[in-house]
Every structure is written in C-alpha cells, then in structure tokens.
Protein backbone atom coordinates (compact mmCIF):
# COMPACT_ATOMS: atom_id res chain seq x y z
CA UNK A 1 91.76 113.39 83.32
CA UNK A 2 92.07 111.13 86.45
CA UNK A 3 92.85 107.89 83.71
CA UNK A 4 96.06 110.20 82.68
CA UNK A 5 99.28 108.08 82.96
CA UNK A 6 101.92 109.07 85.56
CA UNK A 7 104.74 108.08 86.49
CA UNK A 8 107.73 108.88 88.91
CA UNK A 9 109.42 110.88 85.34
CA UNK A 10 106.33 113.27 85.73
CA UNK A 11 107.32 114.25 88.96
CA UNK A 12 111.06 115.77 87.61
CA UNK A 13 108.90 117.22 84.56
CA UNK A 14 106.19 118.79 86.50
CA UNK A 15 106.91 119.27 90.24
CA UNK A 16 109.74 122.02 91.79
CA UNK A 17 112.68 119.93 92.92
CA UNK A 18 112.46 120.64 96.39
CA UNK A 19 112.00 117.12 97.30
CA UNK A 20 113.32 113.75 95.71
CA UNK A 21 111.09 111.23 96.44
CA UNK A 22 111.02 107.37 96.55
CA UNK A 23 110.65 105.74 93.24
CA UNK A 24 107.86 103.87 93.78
CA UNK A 25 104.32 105.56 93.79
CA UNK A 26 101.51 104.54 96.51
CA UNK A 27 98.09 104.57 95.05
CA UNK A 28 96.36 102.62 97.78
CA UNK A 29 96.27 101.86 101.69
CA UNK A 30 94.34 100.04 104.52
CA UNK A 31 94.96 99.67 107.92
CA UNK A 32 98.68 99.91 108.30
CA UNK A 33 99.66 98.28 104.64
CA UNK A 34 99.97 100.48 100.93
CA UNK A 35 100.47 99.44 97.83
CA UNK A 36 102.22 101.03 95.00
CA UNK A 37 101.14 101.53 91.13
CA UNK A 38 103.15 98.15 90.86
CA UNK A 39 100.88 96.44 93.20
CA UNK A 40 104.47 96.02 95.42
CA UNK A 41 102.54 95.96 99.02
CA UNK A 42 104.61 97.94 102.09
CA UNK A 43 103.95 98.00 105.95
CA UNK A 44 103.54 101.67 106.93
CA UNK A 45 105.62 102.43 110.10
CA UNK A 46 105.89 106.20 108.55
CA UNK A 47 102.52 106.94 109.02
CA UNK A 48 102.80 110.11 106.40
CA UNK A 49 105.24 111.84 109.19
CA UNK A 50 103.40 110.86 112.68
CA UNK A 51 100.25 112.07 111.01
CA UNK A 52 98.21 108.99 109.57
CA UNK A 53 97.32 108.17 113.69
CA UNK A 54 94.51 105.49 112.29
CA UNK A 55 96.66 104.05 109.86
CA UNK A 56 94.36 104.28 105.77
CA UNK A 57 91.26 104.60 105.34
CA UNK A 58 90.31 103.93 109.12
CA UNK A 59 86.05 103.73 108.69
CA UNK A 60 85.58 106.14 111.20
CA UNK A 61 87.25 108.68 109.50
CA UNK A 62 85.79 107.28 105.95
CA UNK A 63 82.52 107.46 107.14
CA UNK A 64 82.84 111.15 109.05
CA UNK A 65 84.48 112.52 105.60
CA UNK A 66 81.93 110.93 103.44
CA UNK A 67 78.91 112.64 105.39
CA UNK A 68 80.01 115.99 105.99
CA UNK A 69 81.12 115.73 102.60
CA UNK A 70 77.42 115.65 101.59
CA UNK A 71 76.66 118.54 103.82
CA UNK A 72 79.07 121.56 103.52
CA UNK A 73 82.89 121.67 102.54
CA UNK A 74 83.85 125.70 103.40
CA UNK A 75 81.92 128.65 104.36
CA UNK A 76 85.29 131.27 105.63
CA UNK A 77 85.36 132.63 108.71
CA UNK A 78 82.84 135.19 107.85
CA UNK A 79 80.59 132.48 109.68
CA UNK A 80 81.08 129.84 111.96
CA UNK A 81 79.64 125.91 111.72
CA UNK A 82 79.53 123.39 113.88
CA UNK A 83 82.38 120.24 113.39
CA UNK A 84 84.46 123.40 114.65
CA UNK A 85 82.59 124.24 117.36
CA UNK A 86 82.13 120.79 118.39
CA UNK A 87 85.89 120.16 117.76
CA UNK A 88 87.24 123.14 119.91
CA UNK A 89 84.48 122.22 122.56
CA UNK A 90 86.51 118.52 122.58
CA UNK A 91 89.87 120.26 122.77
CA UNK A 92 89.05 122.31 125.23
CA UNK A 93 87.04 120.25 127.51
CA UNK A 94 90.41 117.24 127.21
CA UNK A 95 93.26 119.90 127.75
CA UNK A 96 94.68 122.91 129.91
CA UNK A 97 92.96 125.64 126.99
CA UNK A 98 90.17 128.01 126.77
CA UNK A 99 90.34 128.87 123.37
CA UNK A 100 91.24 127.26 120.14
CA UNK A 101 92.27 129.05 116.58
CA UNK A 102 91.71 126.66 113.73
CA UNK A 103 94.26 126.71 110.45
CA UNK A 104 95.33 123.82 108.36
CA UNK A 105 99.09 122.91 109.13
CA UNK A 106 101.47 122.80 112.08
CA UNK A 107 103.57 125.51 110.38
CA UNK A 108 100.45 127.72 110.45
CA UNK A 109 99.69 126.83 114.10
CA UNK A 110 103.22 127.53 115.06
CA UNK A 111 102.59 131.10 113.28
CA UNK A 112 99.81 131.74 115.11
CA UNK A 113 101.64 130.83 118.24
CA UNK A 114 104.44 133.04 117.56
CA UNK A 115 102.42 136.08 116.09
CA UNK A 116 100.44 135.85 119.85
CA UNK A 117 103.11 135.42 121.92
CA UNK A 118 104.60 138.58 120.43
CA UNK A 119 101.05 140.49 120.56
CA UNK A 120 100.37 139.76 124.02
CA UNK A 121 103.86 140.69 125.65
CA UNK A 122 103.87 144.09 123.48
CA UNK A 123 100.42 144.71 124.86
CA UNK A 124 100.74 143.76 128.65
CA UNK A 125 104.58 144.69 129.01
CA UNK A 126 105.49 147.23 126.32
CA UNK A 127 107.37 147.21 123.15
CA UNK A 128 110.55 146.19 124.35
CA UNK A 129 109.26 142.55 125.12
CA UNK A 130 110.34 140.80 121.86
CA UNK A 131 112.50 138.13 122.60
CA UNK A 132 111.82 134.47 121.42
CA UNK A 133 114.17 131.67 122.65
CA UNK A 134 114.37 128.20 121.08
CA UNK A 135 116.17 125.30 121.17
CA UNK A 136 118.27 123.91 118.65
CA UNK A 137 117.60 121.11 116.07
CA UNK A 138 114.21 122.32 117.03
CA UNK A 139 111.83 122.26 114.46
CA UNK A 140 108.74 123.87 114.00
CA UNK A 141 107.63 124.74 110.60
CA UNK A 142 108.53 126.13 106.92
CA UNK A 143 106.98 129.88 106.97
CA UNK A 144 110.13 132.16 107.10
CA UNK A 145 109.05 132.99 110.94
CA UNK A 146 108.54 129.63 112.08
CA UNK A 147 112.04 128.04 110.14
CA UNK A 148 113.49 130.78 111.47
CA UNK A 149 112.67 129.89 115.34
CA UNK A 150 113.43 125.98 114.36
CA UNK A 151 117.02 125.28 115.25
CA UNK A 152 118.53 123.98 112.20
CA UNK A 153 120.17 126.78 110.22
CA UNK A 154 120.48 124.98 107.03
CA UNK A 155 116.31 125.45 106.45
CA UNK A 156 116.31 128.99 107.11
CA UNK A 157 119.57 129.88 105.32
CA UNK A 158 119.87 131.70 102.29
CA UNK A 159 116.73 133.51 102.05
CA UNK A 160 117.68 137.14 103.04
CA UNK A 161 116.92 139.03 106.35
CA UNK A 162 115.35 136.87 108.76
CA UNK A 163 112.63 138.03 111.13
CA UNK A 164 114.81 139.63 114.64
CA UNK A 165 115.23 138.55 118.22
CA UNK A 166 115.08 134.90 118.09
CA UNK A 167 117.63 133.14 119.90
CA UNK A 168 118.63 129.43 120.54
CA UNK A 169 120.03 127.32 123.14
CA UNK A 170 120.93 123.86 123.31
CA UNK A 171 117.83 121.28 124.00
CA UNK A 172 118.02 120.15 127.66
CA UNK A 173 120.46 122.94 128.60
CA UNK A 174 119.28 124.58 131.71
CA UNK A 175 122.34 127.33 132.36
CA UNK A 176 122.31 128.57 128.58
CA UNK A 177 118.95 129.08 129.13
CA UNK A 178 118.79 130.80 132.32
CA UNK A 179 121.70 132.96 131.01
CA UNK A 180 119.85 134.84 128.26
CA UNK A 181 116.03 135.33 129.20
CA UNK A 182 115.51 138.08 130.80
CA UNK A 183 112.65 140.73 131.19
CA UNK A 184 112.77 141.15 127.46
CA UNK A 185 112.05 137.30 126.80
CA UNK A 186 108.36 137.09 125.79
CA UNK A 187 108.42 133.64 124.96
CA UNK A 188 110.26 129.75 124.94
CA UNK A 189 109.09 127.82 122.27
CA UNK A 190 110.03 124.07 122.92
CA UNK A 191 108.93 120.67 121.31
CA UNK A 192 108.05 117.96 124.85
CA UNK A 193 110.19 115.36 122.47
CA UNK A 194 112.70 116.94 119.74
CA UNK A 195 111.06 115.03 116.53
CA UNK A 196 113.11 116.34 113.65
CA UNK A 197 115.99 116.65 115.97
CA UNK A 198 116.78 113.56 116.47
CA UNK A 199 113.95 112.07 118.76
CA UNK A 200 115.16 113.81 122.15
CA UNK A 201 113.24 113.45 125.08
CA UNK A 202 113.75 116.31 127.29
CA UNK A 203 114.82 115.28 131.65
CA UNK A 204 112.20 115.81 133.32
CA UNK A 205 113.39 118.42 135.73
CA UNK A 206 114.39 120.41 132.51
CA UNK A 207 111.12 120.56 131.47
CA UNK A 208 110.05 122.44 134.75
CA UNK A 209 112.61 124.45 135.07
CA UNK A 210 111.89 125.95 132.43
CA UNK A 211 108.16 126.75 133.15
CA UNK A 212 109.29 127.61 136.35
CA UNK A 213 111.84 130.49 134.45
CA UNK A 214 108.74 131.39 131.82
CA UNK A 215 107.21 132.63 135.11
CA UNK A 216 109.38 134.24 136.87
CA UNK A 217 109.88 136.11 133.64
CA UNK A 218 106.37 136.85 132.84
CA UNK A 219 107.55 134.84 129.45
CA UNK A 220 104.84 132.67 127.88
CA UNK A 221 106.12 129.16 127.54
CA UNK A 222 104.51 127.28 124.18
CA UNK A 223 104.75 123.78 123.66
CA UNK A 224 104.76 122.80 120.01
CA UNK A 225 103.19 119.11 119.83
CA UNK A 226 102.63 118.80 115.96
CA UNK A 227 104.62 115.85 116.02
CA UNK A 228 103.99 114.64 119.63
CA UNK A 229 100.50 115.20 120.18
CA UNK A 230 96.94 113.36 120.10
CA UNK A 231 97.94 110.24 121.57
CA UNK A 232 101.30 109.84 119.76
CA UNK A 233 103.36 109.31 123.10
CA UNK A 234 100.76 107.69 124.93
CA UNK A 235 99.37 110.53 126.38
CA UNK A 236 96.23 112.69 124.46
CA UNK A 237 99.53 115.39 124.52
CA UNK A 238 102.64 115.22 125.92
CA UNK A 239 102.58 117.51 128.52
CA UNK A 240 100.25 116.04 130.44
CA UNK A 241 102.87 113.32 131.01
CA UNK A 242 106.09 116.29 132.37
CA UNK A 243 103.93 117.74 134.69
CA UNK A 244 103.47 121.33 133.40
CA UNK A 245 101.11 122.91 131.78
CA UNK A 246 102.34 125.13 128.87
CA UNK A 247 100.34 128.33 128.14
CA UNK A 248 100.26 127.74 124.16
CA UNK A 249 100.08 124.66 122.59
CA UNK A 250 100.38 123.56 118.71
CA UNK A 251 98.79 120.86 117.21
CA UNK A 252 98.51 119.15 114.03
CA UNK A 253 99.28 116.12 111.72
CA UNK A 254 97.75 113.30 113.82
CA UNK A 255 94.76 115.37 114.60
CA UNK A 256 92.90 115.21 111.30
CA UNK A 257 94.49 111.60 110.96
CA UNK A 258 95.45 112.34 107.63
CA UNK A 259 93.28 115.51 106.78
CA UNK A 260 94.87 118.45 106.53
CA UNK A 261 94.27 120.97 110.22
CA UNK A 262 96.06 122.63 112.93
CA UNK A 263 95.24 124.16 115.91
CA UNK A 264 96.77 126.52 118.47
CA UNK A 265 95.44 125.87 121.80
CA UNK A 266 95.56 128.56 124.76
CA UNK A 267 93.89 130.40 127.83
CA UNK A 268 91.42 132.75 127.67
CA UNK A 269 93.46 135.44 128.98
CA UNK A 270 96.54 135.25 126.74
CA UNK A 271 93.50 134.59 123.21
CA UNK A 272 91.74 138.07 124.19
CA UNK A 273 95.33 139.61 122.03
CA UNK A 274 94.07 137.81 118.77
CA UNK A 275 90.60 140.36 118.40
CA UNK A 276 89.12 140.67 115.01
CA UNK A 277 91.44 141.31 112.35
CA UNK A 278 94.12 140.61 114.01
CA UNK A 279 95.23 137.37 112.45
CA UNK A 280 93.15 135.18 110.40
CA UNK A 281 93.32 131.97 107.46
CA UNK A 282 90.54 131.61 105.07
CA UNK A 283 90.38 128.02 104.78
CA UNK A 284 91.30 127.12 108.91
CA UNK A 285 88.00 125.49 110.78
CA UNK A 286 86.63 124.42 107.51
CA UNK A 287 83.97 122.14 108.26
CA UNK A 288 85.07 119.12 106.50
CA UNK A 289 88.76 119.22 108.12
CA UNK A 290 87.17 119.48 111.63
CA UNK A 291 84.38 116.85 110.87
CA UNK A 292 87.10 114.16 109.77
CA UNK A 293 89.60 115.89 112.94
CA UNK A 294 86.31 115.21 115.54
CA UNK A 295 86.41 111.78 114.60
CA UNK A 296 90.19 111.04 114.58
CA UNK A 297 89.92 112.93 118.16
CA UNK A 298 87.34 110.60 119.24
CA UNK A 299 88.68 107.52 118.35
CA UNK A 300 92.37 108.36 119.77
CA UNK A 301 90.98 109.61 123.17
CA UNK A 302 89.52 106.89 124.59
CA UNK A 303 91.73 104.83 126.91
CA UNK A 304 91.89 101.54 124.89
CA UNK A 305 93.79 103.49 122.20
CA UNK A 306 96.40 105.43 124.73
CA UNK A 307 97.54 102.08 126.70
CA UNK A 308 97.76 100.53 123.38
CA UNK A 309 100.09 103.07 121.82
CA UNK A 310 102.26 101.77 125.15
CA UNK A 311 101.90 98.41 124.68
CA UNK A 312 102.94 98.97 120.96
CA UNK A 313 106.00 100.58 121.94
CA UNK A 314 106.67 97.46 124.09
CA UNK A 315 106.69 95.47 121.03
CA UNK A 316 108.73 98.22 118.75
CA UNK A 317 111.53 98.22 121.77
CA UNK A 318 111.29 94.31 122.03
CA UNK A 319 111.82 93.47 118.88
CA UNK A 320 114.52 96.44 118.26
CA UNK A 321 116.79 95.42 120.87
CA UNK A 322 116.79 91.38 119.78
CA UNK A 323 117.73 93.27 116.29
CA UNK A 324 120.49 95.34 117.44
CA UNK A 325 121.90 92.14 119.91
CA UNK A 326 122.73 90.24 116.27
CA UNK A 327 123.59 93.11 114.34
CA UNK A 328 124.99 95.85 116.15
CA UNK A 329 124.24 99.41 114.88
CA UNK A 330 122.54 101.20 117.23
CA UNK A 331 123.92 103.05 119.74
CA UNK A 332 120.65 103.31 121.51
CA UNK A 333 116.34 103.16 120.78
CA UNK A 334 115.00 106.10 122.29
CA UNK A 335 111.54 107.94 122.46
CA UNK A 336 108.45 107.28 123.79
CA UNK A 337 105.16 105.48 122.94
CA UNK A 338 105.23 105.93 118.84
CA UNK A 339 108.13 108.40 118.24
CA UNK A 340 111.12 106.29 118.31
CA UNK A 341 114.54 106.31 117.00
CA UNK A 342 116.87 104.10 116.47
CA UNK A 343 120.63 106.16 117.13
CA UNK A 344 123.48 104.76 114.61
CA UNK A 345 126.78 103.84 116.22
CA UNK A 346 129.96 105.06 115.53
CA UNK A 347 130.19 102.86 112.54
CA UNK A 348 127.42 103.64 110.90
CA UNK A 349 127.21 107.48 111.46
CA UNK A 350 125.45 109.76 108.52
CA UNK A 351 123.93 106.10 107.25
CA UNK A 352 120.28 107.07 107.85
CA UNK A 353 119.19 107.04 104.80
CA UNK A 354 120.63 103.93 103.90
CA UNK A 355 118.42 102.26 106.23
CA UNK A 356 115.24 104.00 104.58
CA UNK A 357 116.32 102.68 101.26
CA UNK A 358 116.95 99.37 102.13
CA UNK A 359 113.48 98.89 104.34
CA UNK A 360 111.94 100.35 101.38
CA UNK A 361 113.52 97.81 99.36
CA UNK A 362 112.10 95.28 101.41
CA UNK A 363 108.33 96.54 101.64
CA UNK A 364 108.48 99.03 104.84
CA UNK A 365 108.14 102.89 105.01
CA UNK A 366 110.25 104.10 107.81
CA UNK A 367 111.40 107.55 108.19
CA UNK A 368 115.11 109.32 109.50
CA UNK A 369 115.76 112.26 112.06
CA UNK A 370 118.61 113.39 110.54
CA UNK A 371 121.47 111.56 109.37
CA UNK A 372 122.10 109.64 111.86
CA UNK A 373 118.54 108.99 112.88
CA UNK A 374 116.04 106.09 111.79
CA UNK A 375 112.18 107.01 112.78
CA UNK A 376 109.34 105.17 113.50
CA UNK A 377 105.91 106.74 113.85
CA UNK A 378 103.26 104.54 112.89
CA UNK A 379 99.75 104.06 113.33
CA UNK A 380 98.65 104.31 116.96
CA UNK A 381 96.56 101.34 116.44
CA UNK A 382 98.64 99.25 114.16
CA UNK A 383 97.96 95.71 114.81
CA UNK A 384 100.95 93.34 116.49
CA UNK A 385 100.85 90.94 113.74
CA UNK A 386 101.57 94.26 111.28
CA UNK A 387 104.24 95.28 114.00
CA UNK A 388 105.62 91.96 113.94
CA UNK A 389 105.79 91.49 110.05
CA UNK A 390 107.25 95.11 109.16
CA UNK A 391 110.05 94.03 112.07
CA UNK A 392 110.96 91.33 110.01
CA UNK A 393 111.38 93.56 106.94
CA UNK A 394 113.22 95.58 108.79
CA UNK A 395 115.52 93.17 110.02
CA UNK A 396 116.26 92.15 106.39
CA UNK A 397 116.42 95.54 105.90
CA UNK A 398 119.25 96.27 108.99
CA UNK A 399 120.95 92.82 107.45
CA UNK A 400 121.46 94.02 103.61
CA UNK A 401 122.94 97.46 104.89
CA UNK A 402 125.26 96.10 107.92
CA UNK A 403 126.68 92.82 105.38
CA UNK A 404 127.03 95.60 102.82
C-alpha cells in the first residue's frame, strides 16, 4: 500500500475540500529544509503553524519516539504511565500550575479550559456565573465552543445555534472591557500575542489590567498559548514575560514538536471542578505523545535555546527591515522572538497570499495572518546560515510580487 502513487489530483478525489493546499507535496525534512515528491528543496520558516519548534526530524525527538515506540503506544485513561507523569511533573515544576489535563490538540485544550472555567464559577458562585469574554480576531480552536469564543465570525458562521453568553471586545481595549464584565463574567479568555489575528502584541499595562479586573470580579483569567508557548517568544510561555500569572493556561503545537498533544495547565484549587467523569479524551496523555512532548520540553527549556530564539529574531528583524528599505511594502514587522509579521502597506493590502505563493515559488514556506498578514514561525533553533538563505528567497520572493 505505502508504494501507491499520489499525487496533488488525489487530494480533490479523496479529501473534503475544506482546505486547498499548495501544489507541491513534502515527503521529506531535516533540520529546517523539506523536500517535495519532486526533490524541489524549501527552507521551512512555517514550521507546520509554530509547531515544528526543533525544526524535522530533530534526534532528540527521533530517538525519544523510536524508544517509547518499542515500549507502549496507548493504555486510556483507565490507567496512568509514566512519560505523562514525568511530563506534567516538568510542566508543573517550570510554570505557575498545579495540575495538568493531557488531550491531543490546542482546540481540545481550549475545550477543556472553557468547560472548567464554566464548572468552577457555577460551583463556587451559582448558576448565574456564565459569562465568557473574548477578544476579537482571537482565535482559539475549531470545536463549535472554542470557534465560537475565537473572534472571527466567518469560522463560526453558518452552523446553527451557537453555544450562549460569549461576548467579545476589541484586543487591547481596556474601557470595552471594563464596561461589560461584571459579577456574571466567569471568565476572559485572551491569547499574550494575537497569532491568527494578525500577530498583535498586547501593551503591557493592558495585560494587567485585565488580571487586575479578573480579580476584582472573581472571573478566572485563561491565557491561551497554543501558538505562543514553549519557548516560541523567547520565554518557556509568554506570560512569564507581562508579568501576570493567568489562572488557566493552554498549550499545544510546539510542545510535542511536531507530535500531536495539548495540555491545559492550572491550580490546584480551580482542577478540584474536573472530578472523575467530569470531562475526559481517550487518547490525551498517551504515552508516546508525552514521551516525544518530554523531550521537545527538554530540549526547548534550557537557556541556550530561549536566548537563541532572541537572537534569531535579531536576525529575522535585521534582515526584514534592509528588505522593506529597497522595496517598500510593509507598513511595519511586529511580534516577538519567533511569531512575526510582516504588516502590508496601503498598497499592498489583502496581498498576503501573494507573498506565500511567490516564497513558495522560490523554495520557502512562510505562512499569512490574515490577508494582510505575512507569518514567520520557524524553528526555534534554526541555524543563521538557514535564516540567512530563506531571507534571500524571500527577498526574491518580495521582488517578483512588488515588480509585478
């Protein structure tokens, strides 16, 4: 079977439409290079969505997937094992939690999140205490509850009656906020850097005004770091850069470097709502996932790694501003560590994707934040000659769309 013959055709025969992907198929990657069924190579500043942290095939986690591999592959939750254990004894001992729920996606951590929030305001405050408030152009997930808290109507649309009292309110807008929580407000769900959105970093003073509201409100205030977290800022998470501490945090992509798992951090106090039975996935803290996770974890926290996704960005913002001095697009490169964007200018506004194609055209993977967006989130330990040879395709890349 695995000698079949594919091709990008197979995908329109066999796969639902929902996405339209590049033409080219990768079959193959090291470090931060693939290479397609062609043999075409590419420099990888995509990194699979912010999630391949150690570029392909990084030994570490080779070797950690290979052994447990041998060992044991799923058991449910009926037991326990120990790459969990060991993995939520990292998490725990590196961050503000007490407790750790294991499930395989940032969608599924952001249900989790959600589904707790709820459960522990209904049981210490009463039934009334419903309220979720998010931001918009927020993202944070797929599952009808999670699109439904993401800011962007246009992925929750169109799919009937949408789960009640969620409300949104402009990222980095301190009055709209303060004008709708209340006692009823049991939770603000907010991303430390909008990644979909647009790459928006939030002012600092925002950020603590609105833990400082959470409280007064007896409102729990989760932080969803899919996108920003292990070591993708230059921090092991984000918040430990804004100085507040959320009381839920989300985690995914970059922690299984490539393996599918997610995790929903929290305190002790606020876990004790999620008792047996109460919310569950049959394939979360599978001991392969968390074997290959452990070792992505280890390898990202260590401090060589964390200045070196700061030193990277160094080099990104360099290189990006000497680009934009000859040929004038951006309006601005913002982010932090490896989350940037690169804003259009007025003249080329909505031309996001035309940037994608044309780096892909000459051998990089980038990725857009919208339309208006272009995304960088490679591998936290990409090396500078990498950085400085996918620049150059880019370059070519900014040059073929901007001389039309």
């Amino acid at each position: 079977m695995s000698d079949m013959a594919v091709t990008r055709e197979t995908f329109d025969q066999v796969m639902v439409p929902n996405y339209a992907p590049a033409q080219s198929i990768p079959v193959r990657g090291l470090g931060a290079r693939v290479w397609d069924q062609q043999g075409k190579e590419f420099i990888d500043f995509a990194g699979g969505i912010a999630v391949n942290c150690l570029g392909h095939c990084h030994p570490a986690l080779v070797s950690a997937l290979k052994e447990q591999g041998e060992k044991l592959w799923h058991l449910s939750n009926v037991w326990t094992n120990e790459p969990a254990l060991r993995l939520a004894s990292k998490l725990v001992d590196a961050t503000f939690a007490e407790r750790v729920y294991f499930c395989n996606s940032g969608a599924e951590a952001n249900e989790a999140a959600l589904k707790l929030a709820r459960r522990y305001a209904i049981e210490h405050f009463g039934p009334e205490k419903t309220q979720i408030i998010a931001f918009q152009q927020g993202f944070h997930g797929r599952t009808f509850f999670t699109v439904t808290v993401g800011g962007q109507a246009a992925y929750s649309e169109g799919f009937g009656p949408k789960p009640a009292d969620i409300d949104h309110v402009p990222y980095n807008d301190l009055e709209a906020l303060k004008a709708i929580m209340s006692s009823r407000t049991c939770a603000v769900v907010m991303e430390p850097l909008q990644g979909e959105g647009g790459i928006i970093s939030p002012d600092a003073d925002f950020v603590k005004a609105v833990r400082a509201l959470c409280d007064q409100h007896q409102a729990l205030l989760v932080f969803d770091e899919v996108q920003t977290g292990v070591g993708r800022t230059g921090a092991l998470y984000a918040y430990m850069e804004t100085g507040v501490t959320p009381d839920i945090l989300t985690s995914a992509k970059a922690l299984g470097g490539g393996f599918p798992i997610g995790a929903m951090l929290t305190r002790a106090d606020i876990a004790a709502s999620l008792k047996p039975g109460t919310h569950g996935s049959t394939y979360g803290g599978n001991p392969l996932a968390c074997a290959v996770a452990e070792a992505a974890f280890d390898t990202v926290n260590t401090p060589e790694v964390l200045t070196g996704v700061k030193e990277r960005e160094g080099w990104f913002c360099e290189a990006l501003a000497k680009i934009n001095e000859q040929h004038h697009c951006f309006q601005e490169i913002r982010g932090k560590g490896l989350l940037l964007g690169c804003v259009l200018n007025e003249q080329f506004q909505g031309r996001a994707k035309d940037f994608l194609a044309a780096a892909s055209e000459e051998g990089l993977m980038v990725l857009i934040a919208g339309a208006n967006v272009v995304r960088f989130a490679p591998s936290l330990v990409i090396s500078e000659e990498e950085v400085r040879q996918g620049l150059a395709r880019f370059e070519r890349a900014v040059a073929r769309v901007v001389n039309g």
